[in-house]
Protein backbone atom coordinates (compact mmCIF):
# COMPACT_ATOMS: atom_id res chain seq x y z
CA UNK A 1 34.15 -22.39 -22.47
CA UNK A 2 37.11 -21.22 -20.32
CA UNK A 3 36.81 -17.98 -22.69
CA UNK A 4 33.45 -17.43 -21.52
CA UNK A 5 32.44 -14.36 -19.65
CA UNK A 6 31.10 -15.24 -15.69
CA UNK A 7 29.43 -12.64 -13.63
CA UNK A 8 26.40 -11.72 -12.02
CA UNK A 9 23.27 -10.88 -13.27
CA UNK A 10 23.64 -7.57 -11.89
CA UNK A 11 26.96 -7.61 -13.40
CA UNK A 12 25.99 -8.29 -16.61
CA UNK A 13 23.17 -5.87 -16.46
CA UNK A 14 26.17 -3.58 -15.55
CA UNK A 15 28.25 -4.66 -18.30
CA UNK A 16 25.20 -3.81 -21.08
CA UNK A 17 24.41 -0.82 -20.17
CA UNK A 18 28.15 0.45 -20.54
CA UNK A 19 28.69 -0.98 -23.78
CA UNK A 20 25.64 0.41 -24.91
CA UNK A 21 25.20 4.12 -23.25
CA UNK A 22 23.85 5.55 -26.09
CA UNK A 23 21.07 3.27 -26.96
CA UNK A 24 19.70 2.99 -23.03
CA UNK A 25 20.38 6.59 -21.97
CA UNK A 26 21.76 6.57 -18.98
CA UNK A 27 25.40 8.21 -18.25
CA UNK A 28 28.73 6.66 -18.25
CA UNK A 29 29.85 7.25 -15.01
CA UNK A 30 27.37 7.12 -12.66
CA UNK A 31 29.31 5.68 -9.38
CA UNK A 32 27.10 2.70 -8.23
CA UNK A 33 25.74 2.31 -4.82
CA UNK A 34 23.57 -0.30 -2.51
CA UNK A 35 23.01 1.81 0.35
CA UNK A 36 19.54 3.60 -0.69
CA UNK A 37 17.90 3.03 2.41
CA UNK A 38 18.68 6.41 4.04
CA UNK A 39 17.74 7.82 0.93
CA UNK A 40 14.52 6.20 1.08
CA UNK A 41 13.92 7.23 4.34
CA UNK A 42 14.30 10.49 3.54
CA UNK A 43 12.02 10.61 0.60
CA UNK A 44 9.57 8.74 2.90
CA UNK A 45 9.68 11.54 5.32
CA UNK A 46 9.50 14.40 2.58
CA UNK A 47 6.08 12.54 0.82
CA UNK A 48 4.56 11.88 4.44
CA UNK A 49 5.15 16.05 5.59
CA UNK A 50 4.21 17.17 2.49
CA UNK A 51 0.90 15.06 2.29
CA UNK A 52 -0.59 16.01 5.46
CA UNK A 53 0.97 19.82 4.83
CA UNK A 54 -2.33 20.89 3.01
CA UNK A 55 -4.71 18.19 4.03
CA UNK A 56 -7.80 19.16 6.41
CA UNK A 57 -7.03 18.06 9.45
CA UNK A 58 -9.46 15.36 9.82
CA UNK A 59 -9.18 13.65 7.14
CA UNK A 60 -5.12 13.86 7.90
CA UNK A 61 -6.27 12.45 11.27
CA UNK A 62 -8.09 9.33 9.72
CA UNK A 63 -5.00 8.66 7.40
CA UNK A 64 -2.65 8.58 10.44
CA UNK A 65 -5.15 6.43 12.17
CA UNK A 66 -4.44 3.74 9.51
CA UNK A 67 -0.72 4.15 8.82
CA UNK A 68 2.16 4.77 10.61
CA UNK A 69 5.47 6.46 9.63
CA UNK A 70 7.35 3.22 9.83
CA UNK A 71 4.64 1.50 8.15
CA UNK A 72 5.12 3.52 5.50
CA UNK A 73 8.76 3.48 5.50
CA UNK A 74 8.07 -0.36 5.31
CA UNK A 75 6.38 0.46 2.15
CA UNK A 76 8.67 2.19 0.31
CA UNK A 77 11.15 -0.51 1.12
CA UNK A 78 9.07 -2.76 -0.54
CA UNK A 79 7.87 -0.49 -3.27
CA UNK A 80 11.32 -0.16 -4.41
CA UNK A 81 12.19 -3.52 -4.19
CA UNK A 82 9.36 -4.91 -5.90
CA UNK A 83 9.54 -1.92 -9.09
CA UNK A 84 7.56 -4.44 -11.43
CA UNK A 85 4.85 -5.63 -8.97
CA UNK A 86 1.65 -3.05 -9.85
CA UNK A 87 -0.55 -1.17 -7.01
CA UNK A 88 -3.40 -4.03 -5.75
CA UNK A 89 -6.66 -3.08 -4.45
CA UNK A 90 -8.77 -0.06 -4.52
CA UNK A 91 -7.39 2.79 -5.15
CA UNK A 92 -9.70 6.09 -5.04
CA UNK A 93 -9.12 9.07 -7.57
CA UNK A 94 -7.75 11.61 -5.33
CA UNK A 95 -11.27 14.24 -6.77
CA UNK A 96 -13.10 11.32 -5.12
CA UNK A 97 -12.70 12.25 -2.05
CA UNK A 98 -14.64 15.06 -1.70
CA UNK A 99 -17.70 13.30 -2.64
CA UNK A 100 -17.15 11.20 0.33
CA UNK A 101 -16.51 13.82 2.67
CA UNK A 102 -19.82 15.25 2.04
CA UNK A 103 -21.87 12.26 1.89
CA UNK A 104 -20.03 11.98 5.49
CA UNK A 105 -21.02 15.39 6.49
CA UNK A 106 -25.10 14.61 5.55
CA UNK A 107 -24.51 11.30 7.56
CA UNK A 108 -22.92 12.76 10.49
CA UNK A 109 -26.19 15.23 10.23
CA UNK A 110 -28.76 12.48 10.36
CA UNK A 111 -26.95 10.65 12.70
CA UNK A 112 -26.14 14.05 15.41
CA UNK A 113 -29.72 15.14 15.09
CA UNK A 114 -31.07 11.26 16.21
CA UNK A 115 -28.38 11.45 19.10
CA UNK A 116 -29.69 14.55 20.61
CA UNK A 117 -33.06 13.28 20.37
CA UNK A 118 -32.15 9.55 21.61
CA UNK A 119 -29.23 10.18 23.73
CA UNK A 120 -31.13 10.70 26.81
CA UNK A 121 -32.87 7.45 26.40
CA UNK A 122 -29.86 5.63 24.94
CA UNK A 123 -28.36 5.92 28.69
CA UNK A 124 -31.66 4.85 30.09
CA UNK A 125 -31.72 1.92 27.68
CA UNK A 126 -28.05 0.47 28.47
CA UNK A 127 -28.39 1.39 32.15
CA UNK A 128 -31.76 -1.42 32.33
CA UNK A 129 -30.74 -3.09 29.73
CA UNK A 130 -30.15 -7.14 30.43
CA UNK A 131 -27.62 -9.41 29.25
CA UNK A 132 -24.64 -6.99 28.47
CA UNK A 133 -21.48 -8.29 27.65
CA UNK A 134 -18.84 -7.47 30.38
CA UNK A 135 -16.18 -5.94 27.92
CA UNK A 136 -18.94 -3.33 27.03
CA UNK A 137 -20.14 -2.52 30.60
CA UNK A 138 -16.54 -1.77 31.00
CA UNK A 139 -17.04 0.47 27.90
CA UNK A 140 -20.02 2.08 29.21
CA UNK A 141 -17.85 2.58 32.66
CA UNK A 142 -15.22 4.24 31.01
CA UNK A 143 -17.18 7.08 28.87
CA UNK A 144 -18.32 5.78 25.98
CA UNK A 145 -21.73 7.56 25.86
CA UNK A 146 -19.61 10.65 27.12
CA UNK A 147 -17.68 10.54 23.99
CA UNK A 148 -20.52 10.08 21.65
CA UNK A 149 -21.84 13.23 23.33
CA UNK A 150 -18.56 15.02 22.45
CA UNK A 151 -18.44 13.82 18.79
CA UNK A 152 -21.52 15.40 18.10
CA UNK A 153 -21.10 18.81 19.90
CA UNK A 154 -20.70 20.62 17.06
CA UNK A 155 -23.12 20.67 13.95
CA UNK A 156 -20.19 20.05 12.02
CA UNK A 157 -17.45 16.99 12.20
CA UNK A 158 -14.76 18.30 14.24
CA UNK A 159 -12.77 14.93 13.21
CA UNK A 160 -13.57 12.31 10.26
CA UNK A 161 -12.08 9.12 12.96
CA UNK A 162 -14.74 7.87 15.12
CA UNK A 163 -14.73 7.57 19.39
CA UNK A 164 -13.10 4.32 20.08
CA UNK A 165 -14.90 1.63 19.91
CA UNK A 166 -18.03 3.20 19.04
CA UNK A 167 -18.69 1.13 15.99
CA UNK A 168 -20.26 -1.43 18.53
CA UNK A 169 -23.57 0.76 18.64
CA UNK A 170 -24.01 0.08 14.78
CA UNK A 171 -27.32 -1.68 13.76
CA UNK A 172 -25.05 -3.90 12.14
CA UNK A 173 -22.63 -4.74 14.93
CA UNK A 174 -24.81 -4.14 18.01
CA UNK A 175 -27.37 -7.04 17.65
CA UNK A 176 -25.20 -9.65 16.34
CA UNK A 177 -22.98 -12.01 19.09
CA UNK A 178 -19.27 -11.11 17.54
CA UNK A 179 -20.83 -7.32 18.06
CA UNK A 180 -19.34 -7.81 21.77
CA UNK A 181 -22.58 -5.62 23.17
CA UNK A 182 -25.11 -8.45 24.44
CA UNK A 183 -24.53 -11.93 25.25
CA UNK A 184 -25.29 -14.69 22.79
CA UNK A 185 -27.80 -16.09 25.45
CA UNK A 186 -29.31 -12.60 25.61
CA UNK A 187 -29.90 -12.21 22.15
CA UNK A 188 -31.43 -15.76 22.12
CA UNK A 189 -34.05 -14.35 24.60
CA UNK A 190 -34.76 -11.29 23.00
CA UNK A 191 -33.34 -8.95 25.62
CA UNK A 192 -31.94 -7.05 23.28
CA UNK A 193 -34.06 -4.27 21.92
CA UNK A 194 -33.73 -1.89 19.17
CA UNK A 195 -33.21 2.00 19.72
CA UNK A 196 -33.41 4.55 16.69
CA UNK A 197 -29.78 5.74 17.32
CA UNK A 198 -28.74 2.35 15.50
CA UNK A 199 -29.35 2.74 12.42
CA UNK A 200 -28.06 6.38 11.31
CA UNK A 201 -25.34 5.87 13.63
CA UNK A 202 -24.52 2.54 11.57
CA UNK A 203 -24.30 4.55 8.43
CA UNK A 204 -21.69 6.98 9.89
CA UNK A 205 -19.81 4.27 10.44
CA UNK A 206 -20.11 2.56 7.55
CA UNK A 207 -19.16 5.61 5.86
CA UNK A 208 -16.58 6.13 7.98
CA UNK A 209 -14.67 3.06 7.58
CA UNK A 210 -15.48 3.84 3.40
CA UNK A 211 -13.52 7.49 3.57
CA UNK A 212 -10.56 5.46 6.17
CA UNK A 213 -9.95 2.97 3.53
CA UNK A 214 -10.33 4.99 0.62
CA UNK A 215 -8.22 8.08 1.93
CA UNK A 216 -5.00 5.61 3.37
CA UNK A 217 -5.30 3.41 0.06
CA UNK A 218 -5.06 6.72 -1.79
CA UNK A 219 -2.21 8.14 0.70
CA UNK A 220 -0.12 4.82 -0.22
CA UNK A 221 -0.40 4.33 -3.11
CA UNK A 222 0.64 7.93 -3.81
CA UNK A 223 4.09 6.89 -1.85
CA UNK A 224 4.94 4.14 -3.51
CA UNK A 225 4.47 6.40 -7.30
CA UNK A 226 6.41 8.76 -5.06
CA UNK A 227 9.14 6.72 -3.85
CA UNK A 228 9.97 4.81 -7.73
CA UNK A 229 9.89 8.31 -9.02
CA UNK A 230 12.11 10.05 -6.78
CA UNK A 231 14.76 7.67 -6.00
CA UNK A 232 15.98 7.37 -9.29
CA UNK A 233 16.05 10.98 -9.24
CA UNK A 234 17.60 11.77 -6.17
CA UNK A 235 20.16 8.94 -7.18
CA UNK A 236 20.88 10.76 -10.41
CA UNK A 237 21.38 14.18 -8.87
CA UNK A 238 24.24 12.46 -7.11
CA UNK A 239 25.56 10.87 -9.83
CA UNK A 240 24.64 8.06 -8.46
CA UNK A 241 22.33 4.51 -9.38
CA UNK A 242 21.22 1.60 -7.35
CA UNK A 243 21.89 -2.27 -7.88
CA UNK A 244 18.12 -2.15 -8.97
CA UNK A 245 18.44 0.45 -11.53
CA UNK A 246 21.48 -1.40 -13.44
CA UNK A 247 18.14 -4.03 -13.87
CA UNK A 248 15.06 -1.33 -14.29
CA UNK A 249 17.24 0.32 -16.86
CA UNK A 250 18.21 -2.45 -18.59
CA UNK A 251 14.79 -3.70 -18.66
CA UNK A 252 13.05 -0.22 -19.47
CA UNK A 253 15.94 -0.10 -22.49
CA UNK A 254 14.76 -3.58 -24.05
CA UNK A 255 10.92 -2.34 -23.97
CA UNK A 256 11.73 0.67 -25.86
CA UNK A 257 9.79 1.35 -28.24
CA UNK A 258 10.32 2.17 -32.47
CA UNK A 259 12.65 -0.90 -32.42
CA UNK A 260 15.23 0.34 -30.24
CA UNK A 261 14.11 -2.33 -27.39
CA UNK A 262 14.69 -5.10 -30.42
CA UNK A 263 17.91 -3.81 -32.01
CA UNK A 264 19.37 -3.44 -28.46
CA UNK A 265 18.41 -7.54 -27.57
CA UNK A 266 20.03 -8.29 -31.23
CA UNK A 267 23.33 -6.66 -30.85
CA UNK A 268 23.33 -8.09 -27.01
CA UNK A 269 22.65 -11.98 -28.79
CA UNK A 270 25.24 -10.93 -31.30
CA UNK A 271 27.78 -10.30 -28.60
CA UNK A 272 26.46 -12.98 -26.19
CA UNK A 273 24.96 -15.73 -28.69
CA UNK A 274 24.59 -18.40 -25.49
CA UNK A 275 24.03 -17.92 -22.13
CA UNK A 276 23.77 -20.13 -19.20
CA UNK A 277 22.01 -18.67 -15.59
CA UNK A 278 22.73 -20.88 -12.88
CA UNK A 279 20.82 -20.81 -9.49
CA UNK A 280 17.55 -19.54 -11.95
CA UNK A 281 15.08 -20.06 -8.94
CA UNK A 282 16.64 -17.45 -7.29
CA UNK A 283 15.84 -14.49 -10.34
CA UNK A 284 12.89 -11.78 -9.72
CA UNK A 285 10.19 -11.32 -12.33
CA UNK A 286 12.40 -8.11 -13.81
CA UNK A 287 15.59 -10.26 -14.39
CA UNK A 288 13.24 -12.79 -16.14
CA UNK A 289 11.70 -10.88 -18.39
CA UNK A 290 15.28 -9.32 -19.54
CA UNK A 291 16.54 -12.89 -20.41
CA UNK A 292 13.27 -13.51 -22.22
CA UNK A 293 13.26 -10.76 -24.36
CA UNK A 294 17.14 -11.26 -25.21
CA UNK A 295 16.70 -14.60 -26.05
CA UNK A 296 12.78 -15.38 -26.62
CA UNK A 297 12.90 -14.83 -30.40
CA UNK A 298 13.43 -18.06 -31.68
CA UNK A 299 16.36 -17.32 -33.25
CA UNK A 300 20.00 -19.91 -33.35
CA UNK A 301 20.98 -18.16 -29.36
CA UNK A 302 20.57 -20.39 -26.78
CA UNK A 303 19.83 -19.45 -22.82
CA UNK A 304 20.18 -22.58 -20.62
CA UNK A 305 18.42 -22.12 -16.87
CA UNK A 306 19.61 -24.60 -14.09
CA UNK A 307 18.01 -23.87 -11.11
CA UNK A 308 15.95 -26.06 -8.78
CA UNK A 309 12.80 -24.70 -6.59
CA UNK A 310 13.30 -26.52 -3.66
CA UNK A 311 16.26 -24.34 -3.11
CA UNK A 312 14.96 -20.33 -3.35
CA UNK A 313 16.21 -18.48 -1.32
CA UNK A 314 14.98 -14.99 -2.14
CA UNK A 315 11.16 -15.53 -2.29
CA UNK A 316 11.99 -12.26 0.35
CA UNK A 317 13.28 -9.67 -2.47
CA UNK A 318 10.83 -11.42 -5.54
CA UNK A 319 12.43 -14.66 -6.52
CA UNK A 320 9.88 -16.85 -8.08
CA UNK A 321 10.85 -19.24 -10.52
CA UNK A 322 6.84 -19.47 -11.69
């Protein structure tokens, strides 16, 4: 056993994939490297620049509302160390958006032409109004209406992100107690009466919050394709690859397809017929599924995991031992 070879599994990783160049195409002598984080940064900076570079303004507005550069330098952080996690969520087409936009516009219409009908009697309303909650007289002191009346100067949206806080005057929000607008005890009276602002105004917003979620889910998920794609490139171009590639390529190499993948794992069992991974709680999903496709066959080879869950470490990078 003293013969045996002991490394990492990024070692080993490293190991494979000179041995066998040919088979999982990468170069010999690409100098290796752990400090991608400027890098990342930088792609970060080029994908959020060249996003907004083209986009109309307002919706560019609504994407910023929602995420900020370091949030999305967060993002590709994670994006890169997590290669094998998949995009969660809803993610819009990007020739979806469009559609949205104008069903935002012919809301924004409905909604602008009941404002300058109701807003004169939407300031008489709140003025006698009974019962208000104190957070939104202070709302009401401080120019809500007056921004309202700004939003819809124009017969077009000037901007896609609505006036602060103006949600509250949605049907939706306005008569219910978490709504912040009247008092519980008010509403249990019945001070609160309906206007015919509320209801247009509360599809606006609706769509509104529809076009901010679909626009920044489309805007990040776009930089995370961006950031897996380009790193490796950008790596490459300096003749350089990450600790993460030695595994992504090693993993990428043993999926291959017309039986390269499986000749690859054969000649690797031929050359390593037992193996033995020690601390296994501590391996990410990627370094997993390598050993599993090595040795998963059935076959004479023998992997051996020690490991013990009460002591990961590394949940942080993608240890799970599940």
């Amino acid at each position: 056993i003293d013969k045996g070879a002991v490394s990492t599994i990024h070692g080993f990783a490293h190991r494979v994939l000179q041995q066998h160049a040919l088979e999982t195409g990468l170069l010999f002598d690409l100098e290796l490297t752990g400090a991608t984080e400027p890098l990342a940064r930088e792609i970060a900076d080029d994908y959020w620049s060249g996003f907004f570079y083209d986009l109309d303004p307002r919706l560019a507005s609504l994407v910023r509302q929602g995420v900020s550069p370091a949030q999305l330098r967060a993002l590709t952080q994670e994006a890169i160390r997590r290669p094998d996690f998949s995009l969660a969520g809803e993610i819009a087409a990007e020739e979806e958006i469009p559609a949205l936009v104008q069903e935002y516009c012919r809301l924004y219409g409905e909604a602008r032409a009941c404002w300058q009908e109701q807003s004169e009697n939407l300031a008489r309303y709140f003025i006698q109004a009974e019962g208000l909650a104190a957070s939104f007289k202070a709302l009401l002191e401080h120019g809500l209406l007056d921004r309202l009346a700004a939003f819809f100067s124009q017969s077009e949206p000037t901007a896609f992100a609505l006036p602060n806080q103006a949600e509250l005057l949605a049907e939706e929000n306005i008569f219910q107690p978490e709504g912040k607008v009247f008092t519980a005890t008010a509403l249990k009276k019945g001070l609160a009466q309906p206007n015919p602002f509320f209801a247009p105004w509360g599809g606006l917003v609706s769509q509104a919050a529809i076009l901010a979620r679909r626009s920044q889910a489309l805007f990040l998920a776009g930089a995370a394709r961006s950031i897996r794609a380009e790193l490796p490139r950008r790596l490459l171009a300096g003749q350089q690859q990450s600790f993460d590639q030695l595994l992504t390529g090693l993993d990428r190499a043993l999926q291959g397809g017309q039986g390269t993948g499986a000749q690859l794992a054969q000649r690797i069992r031929a050359r390593f017929p037992v193996a033995l991974i020690d601390e296994f709680q501590d391996t990410d999903p990627i370094q997993y599924r390598i050993f599993r496709t090595i040795y998963g066959t059935g076959g004479k080879e023998a992997l051996f995991l020690i490991g013990d869950p009460k002591q990961a470490i590394y949940a942080f990078r993608g240890a799970d031992i599940h």
